[in-house]
PDB file of N, CA and C in Angstrom:
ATOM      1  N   UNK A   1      88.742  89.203  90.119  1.00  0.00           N
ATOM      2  CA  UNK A   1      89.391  88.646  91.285  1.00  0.00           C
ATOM      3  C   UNK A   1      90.900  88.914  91.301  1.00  0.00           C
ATOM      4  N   UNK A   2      91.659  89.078  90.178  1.00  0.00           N
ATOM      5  CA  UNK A   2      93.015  89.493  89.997  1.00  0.00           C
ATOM      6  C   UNK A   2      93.522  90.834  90.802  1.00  0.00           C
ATOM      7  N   UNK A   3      92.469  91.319  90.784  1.00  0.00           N
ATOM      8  CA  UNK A   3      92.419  93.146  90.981  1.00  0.00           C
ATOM      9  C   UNK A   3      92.533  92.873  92.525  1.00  0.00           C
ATOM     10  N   UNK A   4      90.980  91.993  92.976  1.00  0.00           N
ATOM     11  CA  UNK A   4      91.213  91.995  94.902  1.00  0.00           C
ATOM     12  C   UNK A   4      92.254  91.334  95.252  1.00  0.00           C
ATOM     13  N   UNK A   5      93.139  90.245  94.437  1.00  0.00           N
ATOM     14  CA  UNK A   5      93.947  89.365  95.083  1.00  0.00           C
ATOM     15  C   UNK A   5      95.416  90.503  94.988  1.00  0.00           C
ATOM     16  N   UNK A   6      95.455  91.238  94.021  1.00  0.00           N
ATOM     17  CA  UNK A   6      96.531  92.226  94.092  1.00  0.00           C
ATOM     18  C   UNK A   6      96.565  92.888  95.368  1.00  0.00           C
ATOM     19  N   UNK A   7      95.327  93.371  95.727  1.00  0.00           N
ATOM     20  CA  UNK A   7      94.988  94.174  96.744  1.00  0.00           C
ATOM     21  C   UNK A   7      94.961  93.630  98.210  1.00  0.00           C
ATOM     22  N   UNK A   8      94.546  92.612  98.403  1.00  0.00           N
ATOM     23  CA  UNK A   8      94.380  92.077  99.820  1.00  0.00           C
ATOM     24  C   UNK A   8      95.790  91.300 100.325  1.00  0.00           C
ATOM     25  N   UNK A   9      96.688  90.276  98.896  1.00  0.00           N
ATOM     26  CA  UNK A   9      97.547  89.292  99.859  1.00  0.00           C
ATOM     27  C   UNK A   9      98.338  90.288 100.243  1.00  0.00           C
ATOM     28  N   UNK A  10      98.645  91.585  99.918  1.00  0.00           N
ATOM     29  CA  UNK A  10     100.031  92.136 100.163  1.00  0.00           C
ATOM     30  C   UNK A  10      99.814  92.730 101.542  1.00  0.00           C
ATOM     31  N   UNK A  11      98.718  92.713 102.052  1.00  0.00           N
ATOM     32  CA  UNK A  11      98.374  93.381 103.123  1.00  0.00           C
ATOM     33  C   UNK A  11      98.113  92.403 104.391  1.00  0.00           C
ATOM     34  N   UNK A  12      98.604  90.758 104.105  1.00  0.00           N
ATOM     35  CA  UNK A  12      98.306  89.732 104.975  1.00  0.00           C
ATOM     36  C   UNK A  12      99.685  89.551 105.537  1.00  0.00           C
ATOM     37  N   UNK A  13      99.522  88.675 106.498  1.00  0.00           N
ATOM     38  CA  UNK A  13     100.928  88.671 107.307  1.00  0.00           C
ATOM     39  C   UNK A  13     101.214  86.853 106.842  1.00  0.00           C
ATOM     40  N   UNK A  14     102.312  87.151 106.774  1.00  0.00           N
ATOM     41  CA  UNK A  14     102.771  85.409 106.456  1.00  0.00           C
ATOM     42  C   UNK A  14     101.866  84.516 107.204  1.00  0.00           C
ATOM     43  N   UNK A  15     101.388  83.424 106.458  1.00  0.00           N
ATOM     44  CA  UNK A  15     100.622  82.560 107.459  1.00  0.00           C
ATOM     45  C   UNK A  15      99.217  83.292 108.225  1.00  0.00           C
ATOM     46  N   UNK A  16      99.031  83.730 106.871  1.00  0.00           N
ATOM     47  CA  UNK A  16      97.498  84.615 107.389  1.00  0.00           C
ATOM     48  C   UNK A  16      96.833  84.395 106.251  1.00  0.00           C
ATOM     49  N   UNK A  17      95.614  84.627 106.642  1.00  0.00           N
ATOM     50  CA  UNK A  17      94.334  83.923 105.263  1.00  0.00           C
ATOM     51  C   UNK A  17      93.933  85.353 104.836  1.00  0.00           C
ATOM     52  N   UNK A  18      93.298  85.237 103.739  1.00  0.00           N
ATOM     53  CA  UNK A  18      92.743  86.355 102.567  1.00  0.00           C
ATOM     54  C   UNK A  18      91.251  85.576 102.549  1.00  0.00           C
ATOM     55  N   UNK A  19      89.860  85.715 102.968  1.00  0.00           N
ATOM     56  CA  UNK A  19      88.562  85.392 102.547  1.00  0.00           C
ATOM     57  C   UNK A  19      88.028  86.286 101.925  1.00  0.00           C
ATOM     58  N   UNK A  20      87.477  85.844 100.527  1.00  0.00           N
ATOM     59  CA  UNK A  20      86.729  86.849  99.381  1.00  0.00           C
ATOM     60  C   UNK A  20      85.365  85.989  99.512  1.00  0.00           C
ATOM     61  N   UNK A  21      84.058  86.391  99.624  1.00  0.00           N
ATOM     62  CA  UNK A  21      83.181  86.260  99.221  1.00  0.00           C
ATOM     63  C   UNK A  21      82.826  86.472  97.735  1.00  0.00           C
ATOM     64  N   UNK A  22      82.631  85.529  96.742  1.00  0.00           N
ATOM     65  CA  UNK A  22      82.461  85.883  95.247  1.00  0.00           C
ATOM     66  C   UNK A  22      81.097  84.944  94.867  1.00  0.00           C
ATOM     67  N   UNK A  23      80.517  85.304  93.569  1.00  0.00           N
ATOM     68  CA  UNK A  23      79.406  84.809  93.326  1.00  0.00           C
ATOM     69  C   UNK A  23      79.240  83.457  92.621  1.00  0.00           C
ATOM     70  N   UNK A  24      78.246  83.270  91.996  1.00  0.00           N
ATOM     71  CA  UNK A  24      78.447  82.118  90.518  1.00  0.00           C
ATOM     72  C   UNK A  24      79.913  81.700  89.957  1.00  0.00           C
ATOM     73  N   UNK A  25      80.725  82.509  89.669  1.00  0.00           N
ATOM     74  CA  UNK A  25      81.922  82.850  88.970  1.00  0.00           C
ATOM     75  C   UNK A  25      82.901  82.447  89.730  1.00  0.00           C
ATOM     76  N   UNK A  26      82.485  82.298  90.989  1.00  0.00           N
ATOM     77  CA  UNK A  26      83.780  81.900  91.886  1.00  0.00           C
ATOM     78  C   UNK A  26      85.041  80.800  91.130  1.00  0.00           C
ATOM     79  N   UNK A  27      84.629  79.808  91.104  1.00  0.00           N
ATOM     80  CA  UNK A  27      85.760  79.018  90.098  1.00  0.00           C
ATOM     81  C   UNK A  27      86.220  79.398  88.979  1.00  0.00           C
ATOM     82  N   UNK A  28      85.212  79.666  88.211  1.00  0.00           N
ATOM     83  CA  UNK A  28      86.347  80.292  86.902  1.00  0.00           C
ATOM     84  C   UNK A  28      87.199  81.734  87.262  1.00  0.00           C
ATOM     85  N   UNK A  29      86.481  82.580  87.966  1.00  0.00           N
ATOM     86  CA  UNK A  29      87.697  83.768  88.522  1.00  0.00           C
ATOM     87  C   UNK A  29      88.953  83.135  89.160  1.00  0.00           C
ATOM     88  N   UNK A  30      88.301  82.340  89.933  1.00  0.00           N
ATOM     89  CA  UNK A  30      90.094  81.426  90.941  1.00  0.00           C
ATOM     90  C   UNK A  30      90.654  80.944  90.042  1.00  0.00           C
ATOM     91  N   UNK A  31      90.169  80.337  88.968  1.00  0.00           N
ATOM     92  CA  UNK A  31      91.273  79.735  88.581  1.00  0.00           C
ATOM     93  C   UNK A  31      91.946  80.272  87.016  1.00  0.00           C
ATOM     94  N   UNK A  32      91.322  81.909  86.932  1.00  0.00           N
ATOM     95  CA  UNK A  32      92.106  83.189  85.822  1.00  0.00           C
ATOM     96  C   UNK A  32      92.834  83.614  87.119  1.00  0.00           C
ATOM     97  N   UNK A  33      93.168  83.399  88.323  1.00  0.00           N
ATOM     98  CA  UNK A  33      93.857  84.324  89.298  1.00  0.00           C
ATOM     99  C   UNK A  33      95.066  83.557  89.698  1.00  0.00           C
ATOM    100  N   UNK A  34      94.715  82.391  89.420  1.00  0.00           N
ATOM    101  CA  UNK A  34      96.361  81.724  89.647  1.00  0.00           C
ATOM    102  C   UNK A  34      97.549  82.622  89.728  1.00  0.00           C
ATOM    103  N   UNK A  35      98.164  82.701  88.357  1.00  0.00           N
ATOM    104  CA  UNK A  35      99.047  83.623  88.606  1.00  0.00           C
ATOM    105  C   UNK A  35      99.432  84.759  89.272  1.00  0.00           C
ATOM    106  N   UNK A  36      98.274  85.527  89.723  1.00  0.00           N
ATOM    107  CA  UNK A  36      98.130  86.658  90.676  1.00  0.00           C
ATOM    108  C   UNK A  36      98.498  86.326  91.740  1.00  0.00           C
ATOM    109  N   UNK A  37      97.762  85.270  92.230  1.00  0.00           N
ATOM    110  CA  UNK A  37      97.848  84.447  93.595  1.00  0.00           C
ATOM    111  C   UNK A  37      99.134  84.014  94.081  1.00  0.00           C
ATOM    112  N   UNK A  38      99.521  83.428  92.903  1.00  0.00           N
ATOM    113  CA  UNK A  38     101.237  82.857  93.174  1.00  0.00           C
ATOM    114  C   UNK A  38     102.085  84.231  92.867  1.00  0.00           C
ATOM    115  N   UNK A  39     101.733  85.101  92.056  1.00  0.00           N
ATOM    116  CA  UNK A  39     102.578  86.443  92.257  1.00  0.00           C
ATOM    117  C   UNK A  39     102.720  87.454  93.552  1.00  0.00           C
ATOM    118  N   UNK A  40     101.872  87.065  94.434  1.00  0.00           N
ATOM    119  CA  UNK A  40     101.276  88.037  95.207  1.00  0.00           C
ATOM    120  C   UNK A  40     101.759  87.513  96.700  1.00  0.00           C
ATOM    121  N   UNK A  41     102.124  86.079  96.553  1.00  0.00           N
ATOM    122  CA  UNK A  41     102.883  85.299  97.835  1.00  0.00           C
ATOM    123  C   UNK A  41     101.952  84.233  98.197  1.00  0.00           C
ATOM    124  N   UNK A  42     100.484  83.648  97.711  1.00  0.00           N
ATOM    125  CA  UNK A  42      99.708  83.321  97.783  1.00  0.00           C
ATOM    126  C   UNK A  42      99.536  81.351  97.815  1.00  0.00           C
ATOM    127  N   UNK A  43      98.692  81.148  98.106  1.00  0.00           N
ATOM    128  CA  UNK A  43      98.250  79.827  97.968  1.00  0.00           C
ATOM    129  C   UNK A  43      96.501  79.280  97.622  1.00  0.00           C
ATOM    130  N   UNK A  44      95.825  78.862  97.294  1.00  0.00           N
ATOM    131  CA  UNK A  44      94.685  78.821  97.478  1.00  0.00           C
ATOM    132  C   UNK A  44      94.487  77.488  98.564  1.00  0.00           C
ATOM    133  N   UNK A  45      93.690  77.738  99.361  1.00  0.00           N
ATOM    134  CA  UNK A  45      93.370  76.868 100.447  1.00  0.00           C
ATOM    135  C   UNK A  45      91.455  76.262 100.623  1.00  0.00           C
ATOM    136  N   UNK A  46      90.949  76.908  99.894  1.00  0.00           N
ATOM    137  CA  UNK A  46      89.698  76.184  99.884  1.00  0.00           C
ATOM    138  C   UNK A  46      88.957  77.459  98.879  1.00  0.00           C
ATOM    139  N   UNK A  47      87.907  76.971  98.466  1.00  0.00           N
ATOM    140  CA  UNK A  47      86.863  77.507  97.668  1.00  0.00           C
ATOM    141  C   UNK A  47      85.475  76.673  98.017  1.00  0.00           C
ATOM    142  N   UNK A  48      84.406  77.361  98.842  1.00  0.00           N
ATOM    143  CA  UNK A  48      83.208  76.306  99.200  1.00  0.00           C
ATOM    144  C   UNK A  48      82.071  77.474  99.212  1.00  0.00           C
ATOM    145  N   UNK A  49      80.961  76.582  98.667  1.00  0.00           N
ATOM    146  CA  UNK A  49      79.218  77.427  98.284  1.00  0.00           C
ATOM    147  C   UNK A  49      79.276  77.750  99.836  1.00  0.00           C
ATOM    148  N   UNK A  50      78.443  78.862 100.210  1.00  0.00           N
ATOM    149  CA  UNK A  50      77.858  79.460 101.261  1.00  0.00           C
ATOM    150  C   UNK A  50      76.149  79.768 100.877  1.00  0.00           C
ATOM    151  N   UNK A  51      75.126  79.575 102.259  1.00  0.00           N
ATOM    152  CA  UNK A  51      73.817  80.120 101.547  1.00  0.00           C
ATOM    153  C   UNK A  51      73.609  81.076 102.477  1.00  0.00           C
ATOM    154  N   UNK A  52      73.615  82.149 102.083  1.00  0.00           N
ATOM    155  CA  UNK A  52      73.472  83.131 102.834  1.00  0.00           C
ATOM    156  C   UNK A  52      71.478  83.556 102.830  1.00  0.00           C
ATOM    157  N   UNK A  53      70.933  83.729 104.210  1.00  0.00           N
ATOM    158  CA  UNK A  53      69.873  83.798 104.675  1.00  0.00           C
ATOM    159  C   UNK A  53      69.446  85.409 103.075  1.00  0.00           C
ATOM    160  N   UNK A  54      68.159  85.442 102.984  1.00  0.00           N
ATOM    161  CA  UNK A  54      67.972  85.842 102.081  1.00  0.00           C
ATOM    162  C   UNK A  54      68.401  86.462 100.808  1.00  0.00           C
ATOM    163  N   UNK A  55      69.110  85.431 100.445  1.00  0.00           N
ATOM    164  CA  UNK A  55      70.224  85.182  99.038  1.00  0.00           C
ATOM    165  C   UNK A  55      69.812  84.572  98.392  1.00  0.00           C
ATOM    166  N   UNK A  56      68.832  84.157  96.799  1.00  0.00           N
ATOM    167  CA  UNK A  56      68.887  83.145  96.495  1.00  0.00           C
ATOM    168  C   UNK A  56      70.295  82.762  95.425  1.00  0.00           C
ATOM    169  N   UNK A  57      70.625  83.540  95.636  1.00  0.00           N
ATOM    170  CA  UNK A  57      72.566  83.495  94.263  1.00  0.00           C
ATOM    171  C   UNK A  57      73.041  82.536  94.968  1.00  0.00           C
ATOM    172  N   UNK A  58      74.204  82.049  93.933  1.00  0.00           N
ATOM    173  CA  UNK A  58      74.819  80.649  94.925  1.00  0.00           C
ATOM    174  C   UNK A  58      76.179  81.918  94.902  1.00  0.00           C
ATOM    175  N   UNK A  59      76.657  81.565  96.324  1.00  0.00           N
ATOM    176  CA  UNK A  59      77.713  82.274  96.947  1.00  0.00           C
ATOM    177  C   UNK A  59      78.939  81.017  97.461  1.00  0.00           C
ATOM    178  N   UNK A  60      80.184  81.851  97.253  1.00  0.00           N
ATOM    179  CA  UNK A  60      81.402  81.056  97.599  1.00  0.00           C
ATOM    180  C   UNK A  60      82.136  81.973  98.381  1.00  0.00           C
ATOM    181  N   UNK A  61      82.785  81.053  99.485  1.00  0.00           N
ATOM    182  CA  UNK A  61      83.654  81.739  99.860  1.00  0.00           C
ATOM    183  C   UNK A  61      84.991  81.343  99.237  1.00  0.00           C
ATOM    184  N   UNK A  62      86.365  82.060  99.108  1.00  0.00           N
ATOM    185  CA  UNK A  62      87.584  81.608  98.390  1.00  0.00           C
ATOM    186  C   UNK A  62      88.435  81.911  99.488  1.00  0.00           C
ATOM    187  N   UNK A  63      89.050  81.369  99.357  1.00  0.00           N
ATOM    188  CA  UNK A  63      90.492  81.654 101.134  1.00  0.00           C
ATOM    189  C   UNK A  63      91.291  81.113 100.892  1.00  0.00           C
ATOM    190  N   UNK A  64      92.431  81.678 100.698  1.00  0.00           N
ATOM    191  CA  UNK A  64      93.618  82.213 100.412  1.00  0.00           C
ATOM    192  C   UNK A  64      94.507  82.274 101.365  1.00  0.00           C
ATOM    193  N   UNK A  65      95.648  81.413 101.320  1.00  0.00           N
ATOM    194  CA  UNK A  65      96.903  81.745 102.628  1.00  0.00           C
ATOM    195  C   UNK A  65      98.210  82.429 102.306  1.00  0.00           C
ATOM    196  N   UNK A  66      98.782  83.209 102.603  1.00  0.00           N
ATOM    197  CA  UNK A  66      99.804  83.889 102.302  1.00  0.00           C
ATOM    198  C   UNK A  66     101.139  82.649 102.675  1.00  0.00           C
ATOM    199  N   UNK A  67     101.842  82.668 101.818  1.00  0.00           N
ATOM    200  CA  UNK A  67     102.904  81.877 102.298  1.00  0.00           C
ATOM    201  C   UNK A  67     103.982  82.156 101.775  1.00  0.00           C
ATOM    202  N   UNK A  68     104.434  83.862 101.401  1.00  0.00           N
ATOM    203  CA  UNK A  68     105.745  84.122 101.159  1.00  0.00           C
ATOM    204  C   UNK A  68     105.655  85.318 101.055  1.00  0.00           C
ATOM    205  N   UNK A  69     106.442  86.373 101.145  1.00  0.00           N
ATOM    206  CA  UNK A  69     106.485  87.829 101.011  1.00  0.00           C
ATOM    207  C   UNK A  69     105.912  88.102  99.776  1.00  0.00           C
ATOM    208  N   UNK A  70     104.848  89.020  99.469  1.00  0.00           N
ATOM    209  CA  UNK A  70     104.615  89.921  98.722  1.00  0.00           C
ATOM    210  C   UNK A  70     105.803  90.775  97.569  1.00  0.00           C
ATOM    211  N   UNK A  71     106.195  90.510  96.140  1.00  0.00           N
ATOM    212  CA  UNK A  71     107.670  91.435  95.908  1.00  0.00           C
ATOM    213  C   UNK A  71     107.101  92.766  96.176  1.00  0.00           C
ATOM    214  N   UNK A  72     108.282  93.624  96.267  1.00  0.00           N
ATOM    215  CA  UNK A  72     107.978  95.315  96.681  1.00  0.00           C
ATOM    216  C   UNK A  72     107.252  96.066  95.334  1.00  0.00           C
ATOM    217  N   UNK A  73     107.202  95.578  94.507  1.00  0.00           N
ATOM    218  CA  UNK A  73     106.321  96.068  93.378  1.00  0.00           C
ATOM    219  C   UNK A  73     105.001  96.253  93.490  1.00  0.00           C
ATOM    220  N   UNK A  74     104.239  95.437  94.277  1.00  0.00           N
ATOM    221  CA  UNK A  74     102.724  95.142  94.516  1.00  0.00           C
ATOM    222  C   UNK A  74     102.433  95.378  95.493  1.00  0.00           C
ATOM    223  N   UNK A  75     101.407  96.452  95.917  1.00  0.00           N
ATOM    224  CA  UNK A  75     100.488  96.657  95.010  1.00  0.00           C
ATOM    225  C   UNK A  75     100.897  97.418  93.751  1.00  0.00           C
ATOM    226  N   UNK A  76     100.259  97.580  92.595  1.00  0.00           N
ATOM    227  CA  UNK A  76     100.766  98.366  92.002  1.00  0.00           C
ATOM    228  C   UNK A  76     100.076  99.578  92.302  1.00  0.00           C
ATOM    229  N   UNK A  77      99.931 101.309  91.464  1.00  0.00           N
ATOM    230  CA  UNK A  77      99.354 102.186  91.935  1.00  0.00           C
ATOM    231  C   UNK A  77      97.956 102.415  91.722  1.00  0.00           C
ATOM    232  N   UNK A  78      97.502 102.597  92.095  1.00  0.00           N
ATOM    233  CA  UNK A  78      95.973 102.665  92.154  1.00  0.00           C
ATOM    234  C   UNK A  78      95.683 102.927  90.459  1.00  0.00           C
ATOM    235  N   UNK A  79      94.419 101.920  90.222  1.00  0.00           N
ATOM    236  CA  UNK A  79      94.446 101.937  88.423  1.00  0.00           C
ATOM    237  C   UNK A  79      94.368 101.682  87.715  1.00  0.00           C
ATOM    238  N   UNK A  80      95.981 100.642  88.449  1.00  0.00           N
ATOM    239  CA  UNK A  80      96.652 100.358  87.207  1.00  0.00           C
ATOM    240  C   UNK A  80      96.293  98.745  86.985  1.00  0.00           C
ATOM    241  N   UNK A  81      95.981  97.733  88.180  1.00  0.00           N
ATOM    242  CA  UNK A  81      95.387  96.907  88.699  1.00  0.00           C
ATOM    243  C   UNK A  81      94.441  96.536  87.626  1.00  0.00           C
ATOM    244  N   UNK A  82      93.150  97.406  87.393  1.00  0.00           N
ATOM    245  CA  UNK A  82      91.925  97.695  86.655  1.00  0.00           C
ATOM    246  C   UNK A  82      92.163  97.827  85.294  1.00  0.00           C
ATOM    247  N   UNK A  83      92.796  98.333  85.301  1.00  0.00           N
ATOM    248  CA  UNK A  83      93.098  98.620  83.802  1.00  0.00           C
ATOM    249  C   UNK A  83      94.139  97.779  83.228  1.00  0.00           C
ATOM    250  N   UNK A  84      95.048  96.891  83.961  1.00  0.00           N
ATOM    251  CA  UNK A  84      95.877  95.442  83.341  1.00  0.00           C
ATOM    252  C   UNK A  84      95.676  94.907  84.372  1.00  0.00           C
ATOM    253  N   UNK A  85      95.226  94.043  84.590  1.00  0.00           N
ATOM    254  CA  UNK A  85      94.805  93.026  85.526  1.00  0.00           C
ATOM    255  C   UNK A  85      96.120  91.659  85.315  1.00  0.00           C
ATOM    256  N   UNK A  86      96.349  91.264  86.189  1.00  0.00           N
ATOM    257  CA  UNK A  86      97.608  90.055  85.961  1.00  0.00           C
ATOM    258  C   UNK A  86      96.865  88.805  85.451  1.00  0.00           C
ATOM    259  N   UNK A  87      97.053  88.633  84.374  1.00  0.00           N
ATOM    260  CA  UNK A  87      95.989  87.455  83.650  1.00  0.00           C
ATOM    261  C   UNK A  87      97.122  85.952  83.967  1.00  0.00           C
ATOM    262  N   UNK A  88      96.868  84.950  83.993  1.00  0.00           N
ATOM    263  CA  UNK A  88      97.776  83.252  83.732  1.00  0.00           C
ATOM    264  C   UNK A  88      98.214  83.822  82.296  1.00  0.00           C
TER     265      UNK A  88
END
């Protein structure tokens, strides 16, 4: 989740939401992404199960509000994200 949150807040407009669909893992990924989240200009604004029609996985949605500029560093270059991920 570090990797998409690198990737998506920088591309939101102030006062615009980020929704990730994530699986089982949803909470423990949100909450290794903190720091990403708050690095990235971020806020977390809800995390809630979804049942999606022939799904039996438990599904979350996570949504995310942008609430400050992105620094000009991030994204970083394609990669590099994956291969150091911004850990807390």
């Amino acid at each position: 989740m570090p990797i998409l949150v690198e990737f998506l807040l920088p591309l939101a407009t102030l006062g615009g939401l980020v929704v990730m669909q994530k699986g089982s893992s949803a909470k423990e990924e949100a909450e290794e992404s903190k720091n990403a989240i708050r690095l990235m200009g971020g806020k977390m604004v809800d995390l809630f199960q979804v049942q999606l029609p022939g799904l039996e996985d438990e599904r979350f949605m996570v949504v995310l509000e942008k609430i400050k500029a992105t620094p000009s560093e991030f994204p970083r270059r394609v990669g590099i994200p994956a291969k150091s991920p911004i850990k807390n």
